[in-house]
N, C-alpha and C. Protein backbone atom coordinates (compact mmCIF):
# COMPACT_ATOMS: atom_id res chain seq x y z
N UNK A 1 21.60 6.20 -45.91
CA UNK A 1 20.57 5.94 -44.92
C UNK A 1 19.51 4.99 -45.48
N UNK A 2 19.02 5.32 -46.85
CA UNK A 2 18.17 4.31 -46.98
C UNK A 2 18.88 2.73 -47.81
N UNK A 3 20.23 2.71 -47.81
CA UNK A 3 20.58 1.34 -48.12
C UNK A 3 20.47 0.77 -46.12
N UNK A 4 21.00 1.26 -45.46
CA UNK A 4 20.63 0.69 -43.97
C UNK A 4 19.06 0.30 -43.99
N UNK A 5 18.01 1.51 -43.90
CA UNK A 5 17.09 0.79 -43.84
C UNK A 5 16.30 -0.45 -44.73
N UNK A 6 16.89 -0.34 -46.27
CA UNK A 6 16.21 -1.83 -46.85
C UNK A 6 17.40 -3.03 -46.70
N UNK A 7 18.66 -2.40 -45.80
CA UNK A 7 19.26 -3.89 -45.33
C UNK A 7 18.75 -4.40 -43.78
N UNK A 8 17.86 -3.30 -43.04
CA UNK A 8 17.70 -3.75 -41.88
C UNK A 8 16.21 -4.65 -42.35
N UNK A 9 15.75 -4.22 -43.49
CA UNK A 9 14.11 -4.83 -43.36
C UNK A 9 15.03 -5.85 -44.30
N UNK A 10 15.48 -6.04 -45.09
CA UNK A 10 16.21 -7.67 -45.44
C UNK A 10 16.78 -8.60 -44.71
N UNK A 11 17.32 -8.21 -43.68
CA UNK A 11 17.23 -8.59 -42.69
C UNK A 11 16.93 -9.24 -41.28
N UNK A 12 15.53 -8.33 -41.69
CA UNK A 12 14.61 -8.91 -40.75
C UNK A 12 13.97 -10.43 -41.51
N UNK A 13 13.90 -9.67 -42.85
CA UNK A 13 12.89 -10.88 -43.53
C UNK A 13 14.00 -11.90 -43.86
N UNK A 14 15.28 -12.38 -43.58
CA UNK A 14 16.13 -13.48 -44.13
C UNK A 14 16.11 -13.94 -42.27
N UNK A 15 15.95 -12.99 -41.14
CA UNK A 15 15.84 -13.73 -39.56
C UNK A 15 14.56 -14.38 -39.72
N UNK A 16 13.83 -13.87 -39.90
CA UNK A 16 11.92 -14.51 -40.03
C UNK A 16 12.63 -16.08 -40.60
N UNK A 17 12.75 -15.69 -42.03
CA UNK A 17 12.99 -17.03 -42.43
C UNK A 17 13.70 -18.07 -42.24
N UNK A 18 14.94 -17.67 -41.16
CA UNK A 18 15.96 -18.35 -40.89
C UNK A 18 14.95 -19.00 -39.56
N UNK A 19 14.06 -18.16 -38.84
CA UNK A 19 13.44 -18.56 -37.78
C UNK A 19 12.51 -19.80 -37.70
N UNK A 20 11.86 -19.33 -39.15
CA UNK A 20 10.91 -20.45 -39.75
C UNK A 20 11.28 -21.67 -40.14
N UNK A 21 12.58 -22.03 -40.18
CA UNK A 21 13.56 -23.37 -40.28
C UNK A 21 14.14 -24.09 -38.78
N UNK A 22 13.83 -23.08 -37.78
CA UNK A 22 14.25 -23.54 -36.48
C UNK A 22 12.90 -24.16 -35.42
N UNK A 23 13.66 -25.43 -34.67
CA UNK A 23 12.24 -25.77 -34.01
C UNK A 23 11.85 -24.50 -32.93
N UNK A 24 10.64 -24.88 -32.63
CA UNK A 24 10.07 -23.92 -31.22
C UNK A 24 11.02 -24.42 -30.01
N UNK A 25 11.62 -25.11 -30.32
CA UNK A 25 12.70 -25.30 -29.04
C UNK A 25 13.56 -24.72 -29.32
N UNK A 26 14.31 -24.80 -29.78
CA UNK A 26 15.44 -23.83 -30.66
C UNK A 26 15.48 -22.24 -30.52
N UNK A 27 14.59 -21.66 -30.86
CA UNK A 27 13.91 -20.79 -30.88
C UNK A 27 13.41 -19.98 -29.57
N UNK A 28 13.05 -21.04 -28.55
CA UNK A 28 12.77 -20.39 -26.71
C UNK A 28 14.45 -20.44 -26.27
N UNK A 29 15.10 -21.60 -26.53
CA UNK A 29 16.39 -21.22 -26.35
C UNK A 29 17.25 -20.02 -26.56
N UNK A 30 16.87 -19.22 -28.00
CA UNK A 30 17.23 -18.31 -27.98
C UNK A 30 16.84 -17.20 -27.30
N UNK A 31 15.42 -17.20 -27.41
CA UNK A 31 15.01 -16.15 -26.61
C UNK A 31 15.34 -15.88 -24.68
N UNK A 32 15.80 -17.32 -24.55
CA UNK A 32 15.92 -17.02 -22.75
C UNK A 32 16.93 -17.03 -23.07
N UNK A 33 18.47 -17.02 -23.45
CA UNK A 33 19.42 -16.75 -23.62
C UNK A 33 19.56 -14.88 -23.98
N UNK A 34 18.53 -14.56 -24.96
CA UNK A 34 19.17 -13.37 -25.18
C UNK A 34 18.01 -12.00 -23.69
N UNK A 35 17.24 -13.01 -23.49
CA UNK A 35 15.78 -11.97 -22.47
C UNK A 35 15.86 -12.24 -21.57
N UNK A 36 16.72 -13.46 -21.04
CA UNK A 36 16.55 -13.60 -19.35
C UNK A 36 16.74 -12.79 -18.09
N UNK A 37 17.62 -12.02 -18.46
CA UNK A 37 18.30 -11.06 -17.52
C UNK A 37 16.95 -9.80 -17.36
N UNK A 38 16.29 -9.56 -18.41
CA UNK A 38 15.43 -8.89 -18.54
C UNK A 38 14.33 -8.91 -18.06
N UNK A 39 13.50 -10.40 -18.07
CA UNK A 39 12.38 -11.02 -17.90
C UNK A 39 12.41 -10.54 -16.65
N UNK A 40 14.29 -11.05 -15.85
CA UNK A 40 14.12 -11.88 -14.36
C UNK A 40 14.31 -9.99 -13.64
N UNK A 41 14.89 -9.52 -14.86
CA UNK A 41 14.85 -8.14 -13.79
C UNK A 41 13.02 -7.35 -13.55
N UNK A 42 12.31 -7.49 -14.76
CA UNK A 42 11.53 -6.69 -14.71
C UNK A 42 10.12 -7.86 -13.41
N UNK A 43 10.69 -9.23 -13.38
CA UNK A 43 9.83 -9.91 -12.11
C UNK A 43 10.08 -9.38 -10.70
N UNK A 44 11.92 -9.19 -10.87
CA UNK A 44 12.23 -8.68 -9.53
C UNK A 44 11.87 -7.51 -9.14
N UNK A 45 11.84 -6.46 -9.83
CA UNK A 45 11.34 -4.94 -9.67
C UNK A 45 9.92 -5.26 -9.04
N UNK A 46 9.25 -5.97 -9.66
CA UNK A 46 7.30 -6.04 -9.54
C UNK A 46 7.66 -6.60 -8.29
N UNK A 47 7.64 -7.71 -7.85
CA UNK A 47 7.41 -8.26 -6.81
C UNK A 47 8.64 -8.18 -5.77
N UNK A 48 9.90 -7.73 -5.60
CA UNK A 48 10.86 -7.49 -4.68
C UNK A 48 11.24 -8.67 -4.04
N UNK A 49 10.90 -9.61 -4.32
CA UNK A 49 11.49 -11.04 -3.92
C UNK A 49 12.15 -12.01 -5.13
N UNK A 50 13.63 -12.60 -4.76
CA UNK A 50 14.22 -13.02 -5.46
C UNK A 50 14.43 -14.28 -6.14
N UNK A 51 13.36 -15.15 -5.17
CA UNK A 51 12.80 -16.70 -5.47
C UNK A 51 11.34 -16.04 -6.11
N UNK A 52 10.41 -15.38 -6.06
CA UNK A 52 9.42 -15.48 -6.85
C UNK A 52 9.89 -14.90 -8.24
N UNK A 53 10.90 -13.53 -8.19
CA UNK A 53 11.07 -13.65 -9.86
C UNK A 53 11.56 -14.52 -10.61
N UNK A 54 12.29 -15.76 -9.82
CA UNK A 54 13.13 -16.61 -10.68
C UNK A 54 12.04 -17.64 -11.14
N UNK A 55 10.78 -18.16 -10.06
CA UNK A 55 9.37 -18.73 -10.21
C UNK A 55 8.68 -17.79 -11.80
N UNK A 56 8.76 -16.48 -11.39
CA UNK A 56 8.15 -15.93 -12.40
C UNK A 56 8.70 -16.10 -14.29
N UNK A 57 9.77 -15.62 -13.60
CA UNK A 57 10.71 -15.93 -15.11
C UNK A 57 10.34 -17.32 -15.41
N UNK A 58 10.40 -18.54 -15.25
CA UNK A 58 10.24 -19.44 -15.80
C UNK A 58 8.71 -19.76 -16.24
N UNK A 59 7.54 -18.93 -15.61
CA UNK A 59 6.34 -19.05 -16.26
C UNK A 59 6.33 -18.04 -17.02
N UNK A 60 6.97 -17.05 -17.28
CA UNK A 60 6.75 -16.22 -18.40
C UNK A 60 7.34 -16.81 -19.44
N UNK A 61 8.75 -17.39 -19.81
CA UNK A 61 9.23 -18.43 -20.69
C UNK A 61 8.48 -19.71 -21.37
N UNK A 62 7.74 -20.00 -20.08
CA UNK A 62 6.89 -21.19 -20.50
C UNK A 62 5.47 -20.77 -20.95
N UNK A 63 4.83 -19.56 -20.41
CA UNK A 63 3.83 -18.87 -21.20
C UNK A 63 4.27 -18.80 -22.94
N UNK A 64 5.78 -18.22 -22.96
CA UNK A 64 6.14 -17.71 -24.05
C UNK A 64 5.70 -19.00 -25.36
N UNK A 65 6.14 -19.68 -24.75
CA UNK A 65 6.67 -21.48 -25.35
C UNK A 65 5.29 -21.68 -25.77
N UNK A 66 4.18 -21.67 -24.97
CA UNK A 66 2.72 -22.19 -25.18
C UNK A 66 2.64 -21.78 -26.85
N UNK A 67 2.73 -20.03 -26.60
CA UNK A 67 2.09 -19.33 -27.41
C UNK A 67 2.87 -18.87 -28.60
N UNK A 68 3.93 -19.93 -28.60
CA UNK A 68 4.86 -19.37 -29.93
C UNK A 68 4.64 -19.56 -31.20
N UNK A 69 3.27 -20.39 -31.30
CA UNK A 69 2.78 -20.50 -33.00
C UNK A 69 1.92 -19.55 -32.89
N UNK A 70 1.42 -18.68 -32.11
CA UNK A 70 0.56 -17.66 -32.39
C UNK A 70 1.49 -16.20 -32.34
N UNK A 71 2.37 -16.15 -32.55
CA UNK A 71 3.51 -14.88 -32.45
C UNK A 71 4.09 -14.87 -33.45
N UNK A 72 3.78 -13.44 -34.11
CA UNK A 72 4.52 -13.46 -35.05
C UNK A 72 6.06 -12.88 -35.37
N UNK A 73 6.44 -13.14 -34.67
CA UNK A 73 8.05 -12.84 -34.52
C UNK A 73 8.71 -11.52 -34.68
N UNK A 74 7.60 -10.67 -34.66
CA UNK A 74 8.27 -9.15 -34.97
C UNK A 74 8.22 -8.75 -32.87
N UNK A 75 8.95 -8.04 -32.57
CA UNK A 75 9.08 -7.05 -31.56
C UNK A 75 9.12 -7.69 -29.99
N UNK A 76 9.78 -9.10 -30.26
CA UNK A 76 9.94 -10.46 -29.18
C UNK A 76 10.17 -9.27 -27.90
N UNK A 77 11.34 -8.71 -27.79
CA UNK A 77 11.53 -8.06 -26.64
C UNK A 77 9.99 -7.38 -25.75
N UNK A 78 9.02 -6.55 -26.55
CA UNK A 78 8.22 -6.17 -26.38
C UNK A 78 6.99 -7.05 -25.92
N UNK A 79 7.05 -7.74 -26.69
CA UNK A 79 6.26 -9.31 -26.52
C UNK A 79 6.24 -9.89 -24.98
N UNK A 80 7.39 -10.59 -24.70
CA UNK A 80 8.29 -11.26 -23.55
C UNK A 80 8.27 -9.98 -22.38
N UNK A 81 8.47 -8.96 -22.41
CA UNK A 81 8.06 -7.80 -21.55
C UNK A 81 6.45 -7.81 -21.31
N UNK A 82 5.61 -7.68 -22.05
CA UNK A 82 4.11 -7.43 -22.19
C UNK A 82 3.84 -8.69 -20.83
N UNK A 83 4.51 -10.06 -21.41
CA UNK A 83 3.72 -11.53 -20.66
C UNK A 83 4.37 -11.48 -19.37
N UNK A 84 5.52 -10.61 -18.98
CA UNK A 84 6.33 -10.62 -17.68
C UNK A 84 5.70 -9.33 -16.57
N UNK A 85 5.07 -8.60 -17.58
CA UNK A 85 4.33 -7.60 -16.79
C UNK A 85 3.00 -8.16 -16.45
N UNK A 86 2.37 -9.03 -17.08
CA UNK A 86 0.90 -9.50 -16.82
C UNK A 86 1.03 -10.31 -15.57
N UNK A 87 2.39 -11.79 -15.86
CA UNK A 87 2.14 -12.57 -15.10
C UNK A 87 2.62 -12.13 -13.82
N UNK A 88 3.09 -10.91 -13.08
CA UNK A 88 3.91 -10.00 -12.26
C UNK A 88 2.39 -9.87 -11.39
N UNK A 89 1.83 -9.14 -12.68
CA UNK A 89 0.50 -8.55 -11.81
C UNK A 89 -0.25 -9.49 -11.52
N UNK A 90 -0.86 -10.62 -11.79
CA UNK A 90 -0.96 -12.37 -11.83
C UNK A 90 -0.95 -12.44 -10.43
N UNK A 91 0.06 -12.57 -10.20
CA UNK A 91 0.84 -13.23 -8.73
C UNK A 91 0.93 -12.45 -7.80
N UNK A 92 0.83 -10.77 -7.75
CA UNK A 92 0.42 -9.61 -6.91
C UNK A 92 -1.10 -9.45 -6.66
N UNK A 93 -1.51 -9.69 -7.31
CA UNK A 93 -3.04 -10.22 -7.21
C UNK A 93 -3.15 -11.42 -5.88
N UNK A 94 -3.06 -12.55 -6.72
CA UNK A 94 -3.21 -13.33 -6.05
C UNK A 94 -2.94 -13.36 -4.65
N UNK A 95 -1.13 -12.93 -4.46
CA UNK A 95 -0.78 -12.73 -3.06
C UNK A 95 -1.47 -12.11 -2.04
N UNK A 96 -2.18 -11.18 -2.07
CA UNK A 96 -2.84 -10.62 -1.44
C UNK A 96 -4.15 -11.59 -0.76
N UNK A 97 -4.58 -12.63 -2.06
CA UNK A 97 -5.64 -13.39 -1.43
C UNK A 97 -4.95 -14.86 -0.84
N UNK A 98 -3.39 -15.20 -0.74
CA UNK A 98 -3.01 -15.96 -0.72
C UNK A 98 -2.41 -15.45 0.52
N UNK A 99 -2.42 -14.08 1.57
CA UNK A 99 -1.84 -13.70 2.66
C UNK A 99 -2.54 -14.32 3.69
N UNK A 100 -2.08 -15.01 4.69
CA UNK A 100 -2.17 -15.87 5.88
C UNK A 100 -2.14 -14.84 6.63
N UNK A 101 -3.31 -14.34 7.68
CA UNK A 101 -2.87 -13.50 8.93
C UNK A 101 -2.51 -14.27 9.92
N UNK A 102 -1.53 -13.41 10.64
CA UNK A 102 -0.97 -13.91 11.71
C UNK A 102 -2.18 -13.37 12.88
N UNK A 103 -1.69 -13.92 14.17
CA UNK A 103 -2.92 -14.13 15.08
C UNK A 103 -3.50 -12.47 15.31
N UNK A 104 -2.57 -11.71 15.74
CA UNK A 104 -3.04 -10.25 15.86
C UNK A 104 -3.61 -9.42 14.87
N UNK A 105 -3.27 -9.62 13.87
CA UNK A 105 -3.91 -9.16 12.58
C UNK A 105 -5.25 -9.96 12.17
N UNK A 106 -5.31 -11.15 12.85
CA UNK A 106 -6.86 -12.19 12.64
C UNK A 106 -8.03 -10.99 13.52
N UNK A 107 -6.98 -11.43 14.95
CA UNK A 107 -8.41 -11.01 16.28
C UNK A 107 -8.38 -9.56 16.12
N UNK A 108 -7.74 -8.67 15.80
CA UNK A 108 -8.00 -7.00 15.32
C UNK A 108 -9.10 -6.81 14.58
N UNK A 109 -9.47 -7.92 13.19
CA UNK A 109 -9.97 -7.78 12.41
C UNK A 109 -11.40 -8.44 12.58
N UNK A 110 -11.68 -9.11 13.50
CA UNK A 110 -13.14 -9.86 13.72
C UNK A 110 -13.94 -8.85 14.35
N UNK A 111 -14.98 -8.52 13.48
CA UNK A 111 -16.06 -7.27 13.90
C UNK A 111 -16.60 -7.21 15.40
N UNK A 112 -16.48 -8.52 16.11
CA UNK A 112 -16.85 -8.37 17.59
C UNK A 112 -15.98 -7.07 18.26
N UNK A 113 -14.74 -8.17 17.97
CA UNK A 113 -13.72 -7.28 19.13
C UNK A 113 -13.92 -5.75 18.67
N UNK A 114 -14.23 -5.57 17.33
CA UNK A 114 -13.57 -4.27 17.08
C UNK A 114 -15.33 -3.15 17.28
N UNK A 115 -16.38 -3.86 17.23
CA UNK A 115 -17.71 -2.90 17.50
C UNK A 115 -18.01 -2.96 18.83
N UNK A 116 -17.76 -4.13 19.78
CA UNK A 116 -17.86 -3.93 21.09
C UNK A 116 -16.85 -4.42 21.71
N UNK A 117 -17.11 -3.71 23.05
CA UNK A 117 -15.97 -3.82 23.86
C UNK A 117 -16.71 -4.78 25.22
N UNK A 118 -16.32 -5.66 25.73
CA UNK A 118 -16.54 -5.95 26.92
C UNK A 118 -17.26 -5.22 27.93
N UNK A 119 -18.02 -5.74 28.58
CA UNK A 119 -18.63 -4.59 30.17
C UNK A 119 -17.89 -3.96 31.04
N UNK A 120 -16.11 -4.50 30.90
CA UNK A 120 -15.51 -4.11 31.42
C UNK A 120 -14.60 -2.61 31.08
N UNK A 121 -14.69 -2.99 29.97
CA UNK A 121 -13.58 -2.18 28.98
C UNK A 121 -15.15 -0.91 28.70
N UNK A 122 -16.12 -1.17 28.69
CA UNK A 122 -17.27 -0.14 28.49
C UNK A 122 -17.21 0.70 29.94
N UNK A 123 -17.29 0.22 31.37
CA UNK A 123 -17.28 0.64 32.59
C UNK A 123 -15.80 1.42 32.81
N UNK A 124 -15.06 1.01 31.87
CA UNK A 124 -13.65 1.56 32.58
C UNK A 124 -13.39 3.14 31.62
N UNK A 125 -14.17 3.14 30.46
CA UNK A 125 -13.82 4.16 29.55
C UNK A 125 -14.65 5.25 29.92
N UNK A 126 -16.43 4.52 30.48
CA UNK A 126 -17.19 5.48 30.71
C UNK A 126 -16.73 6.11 32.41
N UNK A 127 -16.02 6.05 33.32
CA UNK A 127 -15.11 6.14 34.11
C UNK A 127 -14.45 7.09 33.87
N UNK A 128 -13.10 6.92 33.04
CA UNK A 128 -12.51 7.64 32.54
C UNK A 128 -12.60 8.85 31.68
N UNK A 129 -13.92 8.87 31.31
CA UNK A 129 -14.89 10.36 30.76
C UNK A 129 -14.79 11.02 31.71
N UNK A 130 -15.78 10.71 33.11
CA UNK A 130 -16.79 11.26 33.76
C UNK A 130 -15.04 11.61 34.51
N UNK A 131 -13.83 11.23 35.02
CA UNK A 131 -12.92 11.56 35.07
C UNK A 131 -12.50 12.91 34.84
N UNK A 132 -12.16 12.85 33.55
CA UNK A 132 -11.72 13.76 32.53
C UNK A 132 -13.07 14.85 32.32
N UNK A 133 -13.88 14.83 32.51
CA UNK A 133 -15.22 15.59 33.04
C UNK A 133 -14.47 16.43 34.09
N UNK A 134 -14.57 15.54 34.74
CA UNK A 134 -14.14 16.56 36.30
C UNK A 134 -13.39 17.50 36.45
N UNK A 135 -11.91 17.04 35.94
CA UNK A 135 -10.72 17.23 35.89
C UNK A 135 -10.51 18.46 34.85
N UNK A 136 -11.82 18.85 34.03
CA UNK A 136 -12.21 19.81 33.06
C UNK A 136 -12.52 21.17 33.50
N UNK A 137 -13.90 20.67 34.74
CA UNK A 137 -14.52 21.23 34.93
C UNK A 137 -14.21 22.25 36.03
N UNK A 138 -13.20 21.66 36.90
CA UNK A 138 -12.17 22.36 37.99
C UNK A 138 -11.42 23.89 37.47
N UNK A 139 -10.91 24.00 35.95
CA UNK A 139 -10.65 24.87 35.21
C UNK A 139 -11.38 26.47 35.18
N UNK A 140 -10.55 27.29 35.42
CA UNK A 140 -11.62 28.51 35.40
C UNK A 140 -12.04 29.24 33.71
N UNK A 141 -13.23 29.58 33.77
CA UNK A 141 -13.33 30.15 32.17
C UNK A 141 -12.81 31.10 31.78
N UNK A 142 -12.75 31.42 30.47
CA UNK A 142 -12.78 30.62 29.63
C UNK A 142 -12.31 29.04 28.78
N UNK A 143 -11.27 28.82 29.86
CA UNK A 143 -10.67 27.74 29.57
C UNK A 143 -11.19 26.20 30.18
N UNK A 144 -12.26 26.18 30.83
CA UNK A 144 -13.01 25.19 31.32
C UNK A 144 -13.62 25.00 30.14
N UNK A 145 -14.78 25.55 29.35
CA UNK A 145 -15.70 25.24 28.10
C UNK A 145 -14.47 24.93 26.87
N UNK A 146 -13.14 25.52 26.65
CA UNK A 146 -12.95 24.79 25.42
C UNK A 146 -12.33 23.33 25.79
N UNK A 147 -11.59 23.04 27.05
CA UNK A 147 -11.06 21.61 27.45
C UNK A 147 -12.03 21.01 27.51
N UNK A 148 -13.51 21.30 28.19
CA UNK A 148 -14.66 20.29 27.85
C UNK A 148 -14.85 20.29 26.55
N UNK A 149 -14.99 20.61 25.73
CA UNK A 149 -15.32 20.32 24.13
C UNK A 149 -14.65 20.26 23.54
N UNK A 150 -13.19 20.48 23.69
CA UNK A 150 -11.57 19.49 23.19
C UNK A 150 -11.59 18.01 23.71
N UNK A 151 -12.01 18.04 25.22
CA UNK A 151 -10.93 16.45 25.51
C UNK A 151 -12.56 15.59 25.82
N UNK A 152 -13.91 16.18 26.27
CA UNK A 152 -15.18 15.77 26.67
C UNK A 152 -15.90 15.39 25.22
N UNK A 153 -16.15 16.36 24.58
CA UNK A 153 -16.78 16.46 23.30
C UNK A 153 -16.01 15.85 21.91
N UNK A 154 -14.76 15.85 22.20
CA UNK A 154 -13.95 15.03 20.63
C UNK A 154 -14.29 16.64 19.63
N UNK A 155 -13.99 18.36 20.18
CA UNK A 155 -14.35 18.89 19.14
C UNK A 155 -12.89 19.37 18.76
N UNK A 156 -12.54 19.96 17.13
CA UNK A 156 -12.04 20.14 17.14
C UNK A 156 -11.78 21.95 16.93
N UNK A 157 -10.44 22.16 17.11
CA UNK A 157 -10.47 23.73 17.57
C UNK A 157 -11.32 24.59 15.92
N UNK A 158 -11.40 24.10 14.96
CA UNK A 158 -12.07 24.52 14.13
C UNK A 158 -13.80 24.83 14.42
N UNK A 159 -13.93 23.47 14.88
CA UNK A 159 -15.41 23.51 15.33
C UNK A 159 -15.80 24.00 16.71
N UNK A 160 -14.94 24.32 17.64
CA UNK A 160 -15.10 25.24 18.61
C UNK A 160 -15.13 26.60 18.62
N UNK A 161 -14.13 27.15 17.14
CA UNK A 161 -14.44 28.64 17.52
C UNK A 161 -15.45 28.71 16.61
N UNK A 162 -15.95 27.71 15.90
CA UNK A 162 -17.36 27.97 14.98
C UNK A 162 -18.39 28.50 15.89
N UNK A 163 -18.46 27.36 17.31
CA UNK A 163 -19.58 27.33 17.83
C UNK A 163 -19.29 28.73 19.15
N UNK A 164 -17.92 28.95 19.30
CA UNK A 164 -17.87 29.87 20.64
C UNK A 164 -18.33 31.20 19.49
N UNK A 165 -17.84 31.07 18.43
CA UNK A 165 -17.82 32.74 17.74
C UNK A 165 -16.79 33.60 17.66
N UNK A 166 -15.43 32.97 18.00
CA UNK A 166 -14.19 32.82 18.01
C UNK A 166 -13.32 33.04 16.99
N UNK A 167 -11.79 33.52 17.06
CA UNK A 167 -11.12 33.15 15.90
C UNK A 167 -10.51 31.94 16.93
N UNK A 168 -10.29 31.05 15.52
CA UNK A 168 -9.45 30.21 15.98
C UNK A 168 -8.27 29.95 16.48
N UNK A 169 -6.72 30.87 16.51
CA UNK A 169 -5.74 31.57 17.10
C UNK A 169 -6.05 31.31 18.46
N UNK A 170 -7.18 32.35 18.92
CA UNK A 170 -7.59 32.56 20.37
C UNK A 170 -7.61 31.20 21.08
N UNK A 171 -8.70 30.63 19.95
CA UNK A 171 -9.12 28.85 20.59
C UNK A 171 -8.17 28.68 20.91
N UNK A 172 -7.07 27.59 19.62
CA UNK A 172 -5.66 27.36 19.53
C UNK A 172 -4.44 28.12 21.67
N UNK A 173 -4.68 29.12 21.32
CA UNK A 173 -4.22 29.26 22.39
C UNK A 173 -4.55 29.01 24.11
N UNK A 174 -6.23 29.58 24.23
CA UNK A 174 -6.64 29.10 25.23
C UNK A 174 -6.99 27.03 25.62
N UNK A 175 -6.28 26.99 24.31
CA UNK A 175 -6.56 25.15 24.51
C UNK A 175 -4.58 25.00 24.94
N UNK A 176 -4.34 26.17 24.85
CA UNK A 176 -2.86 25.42 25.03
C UNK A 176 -2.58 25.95 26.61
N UNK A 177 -3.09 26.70 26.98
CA UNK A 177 -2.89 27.35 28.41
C UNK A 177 -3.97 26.38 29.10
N UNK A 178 -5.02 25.56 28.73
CA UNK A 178 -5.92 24.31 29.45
C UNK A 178 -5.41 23.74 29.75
N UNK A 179 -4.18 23.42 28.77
CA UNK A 179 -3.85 21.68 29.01
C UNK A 179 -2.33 22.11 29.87
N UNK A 180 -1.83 22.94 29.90
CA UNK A 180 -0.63 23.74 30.99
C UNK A 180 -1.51 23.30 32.22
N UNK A 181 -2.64 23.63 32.49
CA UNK A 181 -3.42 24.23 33.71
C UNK A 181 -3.88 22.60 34.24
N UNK A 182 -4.08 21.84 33.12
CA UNK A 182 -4.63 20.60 33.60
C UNK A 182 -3.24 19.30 34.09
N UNK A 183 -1.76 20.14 32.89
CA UNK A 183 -0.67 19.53 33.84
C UNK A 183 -0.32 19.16 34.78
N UNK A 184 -0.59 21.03 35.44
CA UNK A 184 -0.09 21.62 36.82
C UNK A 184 -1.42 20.75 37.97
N UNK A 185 -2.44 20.48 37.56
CA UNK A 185 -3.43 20.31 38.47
C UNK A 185 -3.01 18.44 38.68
N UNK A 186 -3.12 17.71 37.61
CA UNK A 186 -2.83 16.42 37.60
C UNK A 186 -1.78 16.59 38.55
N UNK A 187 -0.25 17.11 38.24
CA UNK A 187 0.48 16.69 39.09
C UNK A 187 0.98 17.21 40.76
N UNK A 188 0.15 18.02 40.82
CA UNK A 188 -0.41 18.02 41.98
C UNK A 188 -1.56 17.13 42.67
N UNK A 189 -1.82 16.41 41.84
CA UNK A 189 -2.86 15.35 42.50
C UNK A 189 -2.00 13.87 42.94
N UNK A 190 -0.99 14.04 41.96
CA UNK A 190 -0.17 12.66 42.35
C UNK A 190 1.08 12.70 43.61
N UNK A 191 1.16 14.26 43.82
CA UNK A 191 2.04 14.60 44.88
C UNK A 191 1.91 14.10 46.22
């Protein structure tokens, strides 16, 4: 065991030196020959597109190339992994500030449309309350007060049996026999 390990560190130190006789061209050659498959898998995993990892792979290679008099030649795999994970996150970054909205995703997002609504779209909702008011209020109790403060008030059955004094079960149920009751009444209105 320990003739393996002082032939693997002789080894290393007769590759160093064999390395130190080869140009930096020579040398990236080898490395995208023996890391490419690697580089281009660990771009494709990050980003899931198969033209940007092949984009990527070649700036991680050419990152590599910049910086090959500052590397000291121990743990390349690790190395070439490290610059394929940075420049991954690089370009996931960026994309996000480089995303073009399309038209519905623009006008969704402009604070007009989305804090006010038109006089029309304000008249037709406040309508549709005073509606749903009504249509509440027709209900006999106990089941009139929780459909007004389910479908009138926005409460929810937690905060209704807070405020009736309720278990919630009960709520839960008398909100499910409301909206039976407000079925049967709607479709008798359209009859």
């Amino acid at each position: 065991m320990k003739n393996f390990i002082r032939q693997s560190r002789y080894n290393q130190r007769t590759d160093r030196k064999e390395a130190d006789n080869i140009s930096q061209e020579e040398y990236l050659e080898y490395l995208i020959d023996q890391y490419q498959n690697l580089i281009y898998s660990i771009c494709l995993k990050s980003v899931g597109n198969p033209f940007d990892a092949e984009d990527l792979t070649q700036e991680v290679f050419l990152s590599a190339y910049k910086s090959l008099a500052h590397f000291d030649g121990l743990y390349e795999k690790a190395w070439l992994s490290k610059i394929a994970v940075r420049k991954c996150l690089d370009f996931l970054k960026a994309a996000g500030r480089r995303s073009i909205p399309t038209e519905d995703i623009y006008f969704s997002q402009l604070p007009d449309l989305e804090n006010h609504s038109s006089p029309e779209e304000q008249y037709l909702q406040s309508d549709l309350e005073q509606q749903v008011f009504r249509i509440c209020s027709g209900l006999k109790s106990p089941y009139k007060e929780i459909a007004i403060a389910h479908f009138c008030k926005q409460m929810s059955v937690t905060e209704i049996s807070q405020k009736e004094g309720k278990n919630p079960k009960t709520i839960q149920t008398q909100l499910y026999r409301a909206k039976n009751m407000l079925k049967k009444m709607l479709a008798e209105r359209s009859d």
